[in-house]
N, C-alpha and C. Protein backbone atom coordinates (compact mmCIF):
# COMPACT_ATOMS: atom_id res chain seq x y z
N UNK A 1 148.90 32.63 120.16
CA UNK A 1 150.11 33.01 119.44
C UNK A 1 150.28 34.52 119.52
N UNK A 2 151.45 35.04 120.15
CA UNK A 2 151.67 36.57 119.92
C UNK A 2 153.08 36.46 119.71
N UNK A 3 152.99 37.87 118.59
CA UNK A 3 154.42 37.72 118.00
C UNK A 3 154.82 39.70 118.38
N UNK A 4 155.65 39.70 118.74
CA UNK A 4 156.14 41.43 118.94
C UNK A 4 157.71 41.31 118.53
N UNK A 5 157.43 42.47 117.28
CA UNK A 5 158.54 42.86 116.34
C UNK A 5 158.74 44.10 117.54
N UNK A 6 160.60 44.38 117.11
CA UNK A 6 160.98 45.17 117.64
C UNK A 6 162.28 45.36 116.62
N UNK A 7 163.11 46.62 116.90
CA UNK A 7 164.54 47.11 116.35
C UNK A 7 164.45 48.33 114.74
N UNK A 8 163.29 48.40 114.77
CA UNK A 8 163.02 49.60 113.70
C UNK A 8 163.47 50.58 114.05
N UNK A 9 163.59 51.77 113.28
CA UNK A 9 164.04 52.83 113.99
C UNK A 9 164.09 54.08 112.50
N UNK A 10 165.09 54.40 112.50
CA UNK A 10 165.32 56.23 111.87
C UNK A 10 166.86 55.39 111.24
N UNK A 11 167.06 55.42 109.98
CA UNK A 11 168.22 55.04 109.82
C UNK A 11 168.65 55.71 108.31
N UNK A 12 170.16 55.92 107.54
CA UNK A 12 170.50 56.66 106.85
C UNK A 12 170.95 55.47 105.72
N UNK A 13 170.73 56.16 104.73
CA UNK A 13 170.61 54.80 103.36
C UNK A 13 172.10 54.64 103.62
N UNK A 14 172.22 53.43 103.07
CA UNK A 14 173.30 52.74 103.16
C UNK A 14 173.46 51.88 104.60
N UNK A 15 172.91 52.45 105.42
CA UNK A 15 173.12 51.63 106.72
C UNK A 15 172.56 50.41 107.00
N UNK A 16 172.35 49.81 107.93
CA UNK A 16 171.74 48.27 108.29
C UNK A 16 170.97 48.17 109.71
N UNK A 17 169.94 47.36 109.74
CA UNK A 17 169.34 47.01 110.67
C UNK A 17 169.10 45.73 110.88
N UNK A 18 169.08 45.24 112.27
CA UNK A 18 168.59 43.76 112.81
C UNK A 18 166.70 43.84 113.46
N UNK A 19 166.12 43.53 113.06
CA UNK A 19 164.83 43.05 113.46
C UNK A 19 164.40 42.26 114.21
N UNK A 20 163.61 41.56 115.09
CA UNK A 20 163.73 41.11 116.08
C UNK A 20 162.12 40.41 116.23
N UNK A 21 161.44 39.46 116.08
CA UNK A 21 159.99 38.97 116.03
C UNK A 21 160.12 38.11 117.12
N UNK A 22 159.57 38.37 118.47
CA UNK A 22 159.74 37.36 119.58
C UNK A 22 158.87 36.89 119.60
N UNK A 23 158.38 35.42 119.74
CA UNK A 23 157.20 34.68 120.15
C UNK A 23 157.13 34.58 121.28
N UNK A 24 155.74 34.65 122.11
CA UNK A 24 155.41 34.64 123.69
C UNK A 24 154.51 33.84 123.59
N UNK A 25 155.07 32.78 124.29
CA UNK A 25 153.92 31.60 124.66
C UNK A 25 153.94 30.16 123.76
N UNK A 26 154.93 30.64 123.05
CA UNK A 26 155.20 29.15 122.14
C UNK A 26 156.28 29.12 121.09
N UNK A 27 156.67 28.36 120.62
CA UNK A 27 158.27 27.95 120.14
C UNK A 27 157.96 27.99 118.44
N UNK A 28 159.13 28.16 117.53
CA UNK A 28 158.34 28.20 116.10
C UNK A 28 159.04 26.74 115.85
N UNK A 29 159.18 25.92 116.69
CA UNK A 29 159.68 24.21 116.31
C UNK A 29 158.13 24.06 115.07
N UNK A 30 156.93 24.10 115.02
CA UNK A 30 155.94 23.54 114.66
C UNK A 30 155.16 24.89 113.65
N UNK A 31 155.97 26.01 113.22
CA UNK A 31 155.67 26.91 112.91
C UNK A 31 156.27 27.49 111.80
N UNK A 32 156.00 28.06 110.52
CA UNK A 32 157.08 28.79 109.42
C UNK A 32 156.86 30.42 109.72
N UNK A 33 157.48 30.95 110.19
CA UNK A 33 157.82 32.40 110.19
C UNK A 33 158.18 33.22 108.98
N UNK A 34 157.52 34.68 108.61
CA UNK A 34 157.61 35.16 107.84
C UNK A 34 157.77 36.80 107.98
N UNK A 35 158.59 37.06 107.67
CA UNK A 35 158.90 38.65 107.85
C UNK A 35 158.27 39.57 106.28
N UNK A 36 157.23 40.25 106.49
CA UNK A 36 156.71 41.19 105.79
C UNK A 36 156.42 41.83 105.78
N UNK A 37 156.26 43.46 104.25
CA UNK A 37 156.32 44.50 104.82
C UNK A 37 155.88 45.30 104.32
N UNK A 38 155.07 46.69 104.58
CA UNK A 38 154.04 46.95 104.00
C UNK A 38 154.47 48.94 103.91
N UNK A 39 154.58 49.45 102.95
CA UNK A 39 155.44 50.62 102.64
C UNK A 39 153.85 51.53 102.15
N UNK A 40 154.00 52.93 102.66
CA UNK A 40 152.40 53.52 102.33
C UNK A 40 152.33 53.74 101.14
N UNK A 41 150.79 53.27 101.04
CA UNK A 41 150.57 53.41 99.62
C UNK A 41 150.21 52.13 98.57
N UNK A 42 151.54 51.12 99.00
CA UNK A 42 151.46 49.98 98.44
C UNK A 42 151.04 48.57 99.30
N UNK A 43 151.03 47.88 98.49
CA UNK A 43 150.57 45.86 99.15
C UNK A 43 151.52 45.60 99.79
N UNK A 44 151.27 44.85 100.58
CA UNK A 44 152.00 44.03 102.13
C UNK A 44 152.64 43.27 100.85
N UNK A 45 154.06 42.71 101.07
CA UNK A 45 155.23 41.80 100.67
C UNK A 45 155.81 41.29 101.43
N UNK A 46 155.52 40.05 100.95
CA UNK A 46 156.97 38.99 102.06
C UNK A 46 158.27 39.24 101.63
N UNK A 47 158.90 39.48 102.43
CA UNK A 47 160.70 39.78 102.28
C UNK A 47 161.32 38.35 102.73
N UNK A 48 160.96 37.17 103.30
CA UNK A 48 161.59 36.51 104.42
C UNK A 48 160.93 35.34 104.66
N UNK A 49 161.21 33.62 104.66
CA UNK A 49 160.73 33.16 105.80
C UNK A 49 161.62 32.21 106.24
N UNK A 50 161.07 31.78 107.40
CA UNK A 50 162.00 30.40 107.49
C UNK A 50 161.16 29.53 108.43
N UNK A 51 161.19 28.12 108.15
CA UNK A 51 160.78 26.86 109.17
C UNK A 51 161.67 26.22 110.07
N UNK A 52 160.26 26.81 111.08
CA UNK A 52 160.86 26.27 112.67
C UNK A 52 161.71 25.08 112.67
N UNK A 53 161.13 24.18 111.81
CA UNK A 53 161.64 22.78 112.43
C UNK A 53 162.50 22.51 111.73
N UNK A 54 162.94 22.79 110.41
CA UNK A 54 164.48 22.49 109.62
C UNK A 54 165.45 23.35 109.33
N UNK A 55 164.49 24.98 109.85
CA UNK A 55 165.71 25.98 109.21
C UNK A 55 165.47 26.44 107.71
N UNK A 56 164.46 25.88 107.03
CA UNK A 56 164.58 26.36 105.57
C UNK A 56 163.87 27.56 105.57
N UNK A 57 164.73 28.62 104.71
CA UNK A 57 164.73 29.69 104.37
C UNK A 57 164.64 29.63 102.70
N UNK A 58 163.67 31.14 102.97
CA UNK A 58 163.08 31.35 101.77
C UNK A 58 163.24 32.97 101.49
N UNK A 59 163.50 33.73 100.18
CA UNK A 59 163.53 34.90 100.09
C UNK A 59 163.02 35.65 99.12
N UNK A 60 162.14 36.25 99.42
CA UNK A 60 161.58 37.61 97.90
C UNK A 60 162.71 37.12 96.66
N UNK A 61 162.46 37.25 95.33
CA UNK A 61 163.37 37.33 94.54
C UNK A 61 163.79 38.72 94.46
N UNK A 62 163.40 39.40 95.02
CA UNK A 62 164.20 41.16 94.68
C UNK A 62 164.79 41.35 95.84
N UNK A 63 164.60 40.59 96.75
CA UNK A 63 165.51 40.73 97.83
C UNK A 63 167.04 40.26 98.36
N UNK A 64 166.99 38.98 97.50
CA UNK A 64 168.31 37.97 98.21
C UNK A 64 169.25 39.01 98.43
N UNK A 65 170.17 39.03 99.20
CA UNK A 65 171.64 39.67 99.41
C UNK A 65 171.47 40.29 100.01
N UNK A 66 170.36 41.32 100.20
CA UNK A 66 170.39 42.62 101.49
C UNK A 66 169.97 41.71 102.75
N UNK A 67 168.76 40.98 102.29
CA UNK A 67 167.92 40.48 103.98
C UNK A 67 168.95 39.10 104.19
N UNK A 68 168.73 38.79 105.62
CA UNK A 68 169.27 37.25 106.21
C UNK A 68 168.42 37.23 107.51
N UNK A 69 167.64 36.26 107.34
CA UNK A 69 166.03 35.84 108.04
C UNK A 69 167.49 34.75 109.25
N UNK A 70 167.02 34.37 110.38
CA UNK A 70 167.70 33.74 111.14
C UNK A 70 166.89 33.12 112.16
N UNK A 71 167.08 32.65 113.28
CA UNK A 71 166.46 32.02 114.49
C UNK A 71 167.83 32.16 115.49
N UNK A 72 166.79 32.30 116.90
CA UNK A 72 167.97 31.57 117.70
C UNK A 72 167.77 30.28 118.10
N UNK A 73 168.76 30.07 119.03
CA UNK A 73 168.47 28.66 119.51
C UNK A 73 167.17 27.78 119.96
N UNK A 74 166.84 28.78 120.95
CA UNK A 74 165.39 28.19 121.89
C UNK A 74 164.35 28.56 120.50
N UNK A 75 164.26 29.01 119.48
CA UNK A 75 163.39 29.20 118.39
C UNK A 75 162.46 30.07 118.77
N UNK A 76 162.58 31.35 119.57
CA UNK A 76 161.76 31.69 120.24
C UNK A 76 161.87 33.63 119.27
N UNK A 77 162.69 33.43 119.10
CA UNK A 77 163.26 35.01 118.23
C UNK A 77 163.85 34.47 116.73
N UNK A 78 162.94 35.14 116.05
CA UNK A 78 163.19 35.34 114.60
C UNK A 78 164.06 36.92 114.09
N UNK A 79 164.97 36.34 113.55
CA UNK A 79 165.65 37.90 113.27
C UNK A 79 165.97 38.22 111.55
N UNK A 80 165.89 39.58 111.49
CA UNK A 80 165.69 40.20 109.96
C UNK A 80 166.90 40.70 109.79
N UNK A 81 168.21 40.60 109.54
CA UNK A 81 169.00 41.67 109.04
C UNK A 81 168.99 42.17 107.71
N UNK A 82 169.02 43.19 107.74
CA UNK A 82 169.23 44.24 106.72
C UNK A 82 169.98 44.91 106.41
N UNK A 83 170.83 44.58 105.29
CA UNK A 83 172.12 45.95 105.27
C UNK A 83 172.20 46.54 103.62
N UNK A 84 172.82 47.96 103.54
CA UNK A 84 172.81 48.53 102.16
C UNK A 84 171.43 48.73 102.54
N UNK A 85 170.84 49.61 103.37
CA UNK A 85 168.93 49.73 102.93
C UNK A 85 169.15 51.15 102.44
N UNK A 86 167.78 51.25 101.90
CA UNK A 86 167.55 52.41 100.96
C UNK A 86 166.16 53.20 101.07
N UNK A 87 166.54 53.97 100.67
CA UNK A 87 164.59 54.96 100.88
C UNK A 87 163.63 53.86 100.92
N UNK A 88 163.64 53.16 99.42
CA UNK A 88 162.75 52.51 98.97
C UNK A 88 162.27 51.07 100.33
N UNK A 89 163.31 50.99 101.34
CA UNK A 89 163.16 50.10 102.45
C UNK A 89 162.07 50.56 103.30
N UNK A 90 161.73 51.86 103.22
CA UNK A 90 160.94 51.93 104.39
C UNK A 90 159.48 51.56 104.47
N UNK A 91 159.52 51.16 105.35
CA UNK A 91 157.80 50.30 105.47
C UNK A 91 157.72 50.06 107.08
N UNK A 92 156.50 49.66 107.25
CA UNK A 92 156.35 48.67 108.55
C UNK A 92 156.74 47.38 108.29
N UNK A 93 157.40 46.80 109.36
CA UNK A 93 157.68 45.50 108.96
C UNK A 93 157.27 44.57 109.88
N UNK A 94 156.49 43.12 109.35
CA UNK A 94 155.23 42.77 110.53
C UNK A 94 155.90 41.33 110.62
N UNK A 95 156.29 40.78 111.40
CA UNK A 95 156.26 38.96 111.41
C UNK A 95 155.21 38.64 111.56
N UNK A 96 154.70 36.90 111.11
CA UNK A 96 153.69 36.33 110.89
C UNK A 96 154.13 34.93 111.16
N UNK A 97 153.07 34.13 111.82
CA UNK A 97 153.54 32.49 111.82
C UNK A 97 152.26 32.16 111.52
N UNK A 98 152.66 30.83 110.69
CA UNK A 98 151.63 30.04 110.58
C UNK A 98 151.83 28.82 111.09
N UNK A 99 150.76 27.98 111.43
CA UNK A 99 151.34 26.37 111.76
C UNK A 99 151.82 25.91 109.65
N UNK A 100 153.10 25.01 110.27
CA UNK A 100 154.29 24.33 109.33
C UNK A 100 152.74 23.49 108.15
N UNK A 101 152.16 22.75 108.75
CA UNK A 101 151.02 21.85 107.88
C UNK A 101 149.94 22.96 107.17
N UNK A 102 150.01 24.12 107.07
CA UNK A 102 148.97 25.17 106.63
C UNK A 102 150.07 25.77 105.62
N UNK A 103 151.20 25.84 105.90
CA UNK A 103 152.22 26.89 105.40
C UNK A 103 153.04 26.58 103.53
N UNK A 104 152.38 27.29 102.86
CA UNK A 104 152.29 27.19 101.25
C UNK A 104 152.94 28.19 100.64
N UNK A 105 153.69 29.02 101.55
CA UNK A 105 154.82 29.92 100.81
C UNK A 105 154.15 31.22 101.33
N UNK A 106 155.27 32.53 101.15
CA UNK A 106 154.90 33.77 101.59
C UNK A 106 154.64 35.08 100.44
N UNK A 107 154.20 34.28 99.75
CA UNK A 107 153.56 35.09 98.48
C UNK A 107 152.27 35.54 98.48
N UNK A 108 152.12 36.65 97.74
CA UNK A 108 150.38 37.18 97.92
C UNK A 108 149.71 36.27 96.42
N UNK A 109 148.66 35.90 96.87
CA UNK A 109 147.53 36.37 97.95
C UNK A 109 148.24 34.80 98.96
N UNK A 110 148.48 35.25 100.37
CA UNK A 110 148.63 34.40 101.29
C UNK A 110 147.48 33.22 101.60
N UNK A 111 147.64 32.06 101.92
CA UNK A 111 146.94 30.88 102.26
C UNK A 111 147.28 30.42 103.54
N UNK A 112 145.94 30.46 103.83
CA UNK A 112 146.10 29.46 105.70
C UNK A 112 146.05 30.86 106.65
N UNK A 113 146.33 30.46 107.91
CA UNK A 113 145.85 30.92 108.77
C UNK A 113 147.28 31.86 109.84
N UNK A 114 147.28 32.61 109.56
CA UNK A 114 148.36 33.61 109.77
C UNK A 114 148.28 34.49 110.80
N UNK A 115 149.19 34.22 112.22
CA UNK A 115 149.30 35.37 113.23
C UNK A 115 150.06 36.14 112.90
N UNK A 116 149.54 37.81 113.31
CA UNK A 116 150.41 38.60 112.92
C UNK A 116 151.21 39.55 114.01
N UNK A 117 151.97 40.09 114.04
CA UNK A 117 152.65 41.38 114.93
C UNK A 117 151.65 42.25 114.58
N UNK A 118 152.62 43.28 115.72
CA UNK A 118 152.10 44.92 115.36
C UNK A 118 152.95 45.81 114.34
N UNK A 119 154.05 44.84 113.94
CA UNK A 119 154.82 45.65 113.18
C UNK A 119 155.75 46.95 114.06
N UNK A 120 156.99 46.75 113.15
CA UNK A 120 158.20 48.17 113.71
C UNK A 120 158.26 48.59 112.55
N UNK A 121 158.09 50.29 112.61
CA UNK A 121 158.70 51.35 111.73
C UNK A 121 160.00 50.90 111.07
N UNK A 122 160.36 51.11 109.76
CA UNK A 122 161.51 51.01 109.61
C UNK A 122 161.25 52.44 108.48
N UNK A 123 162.00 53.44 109.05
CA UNK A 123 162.47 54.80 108.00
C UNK A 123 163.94 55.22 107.60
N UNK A 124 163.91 54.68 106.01
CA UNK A 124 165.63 55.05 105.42
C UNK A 124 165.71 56.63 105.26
N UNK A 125 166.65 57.44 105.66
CA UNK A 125 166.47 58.60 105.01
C UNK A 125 167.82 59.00 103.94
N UNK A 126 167.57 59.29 102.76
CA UNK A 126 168.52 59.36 101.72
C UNK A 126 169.52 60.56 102.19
């Protein structure tokens, strides 16, 4: 399982970003994907997930309305949009899959067995 986040960047509060978690070498049909994110200083947080095989999406409660977690077709790219972000947005932001039969929600402390990215920069500047 390898997952490479991409689309971080340098961005000005108020603005928006799309995120980008590609899987190489296998499909998330059999997989729940999770976008989370880890700001210095503080604990890794799930912002995001969704399952391969029905589409169900799940979201931080402090998050709903800014993020929209997505797939494409071939299930091969998981995407993060973000809009209205703010200082307080900036973090690394890492995708993670687990197999769907292990997968118990994206809350800490996490359960089961979790591949991770390398994570993309994401910096708001006020």
């Amino acid at each position: 399982v390898q997952l490479v986040e991409s689309g971080g960047g340098l961005v000005q509060a108020g603005g928006s970003l799309r995120l980008s978690c590609t899987a190489y070498g296998f499909t998330f049909d059999d997989y729940a994907i999770g976008w989370f994110r880890q700001a210095p200083g503080k604990d890794r947080e799930g912002v995001a997930c969704i399952r391969g095989r029905d589409a169900g999406i799940c979201y931080s409660d402090s998050e709903q309305g800014r993020f929209t977690i997505s797939t494409d077709n071939a299930k091969v790219t998981v995407y993060l949009q973000v809009i209205n972000l703010k200082p307080e947005d900036t973090a690394v932001y890492y995708c993670a899959a687990i197999p769907l039969r292990q997968f118990r929600g994206f809350s800490s402390p996490l359960r089961g067995s979790w591949s991770w990215g390398r994570g993309t920069q994401v910096t708001v500047s006020s």
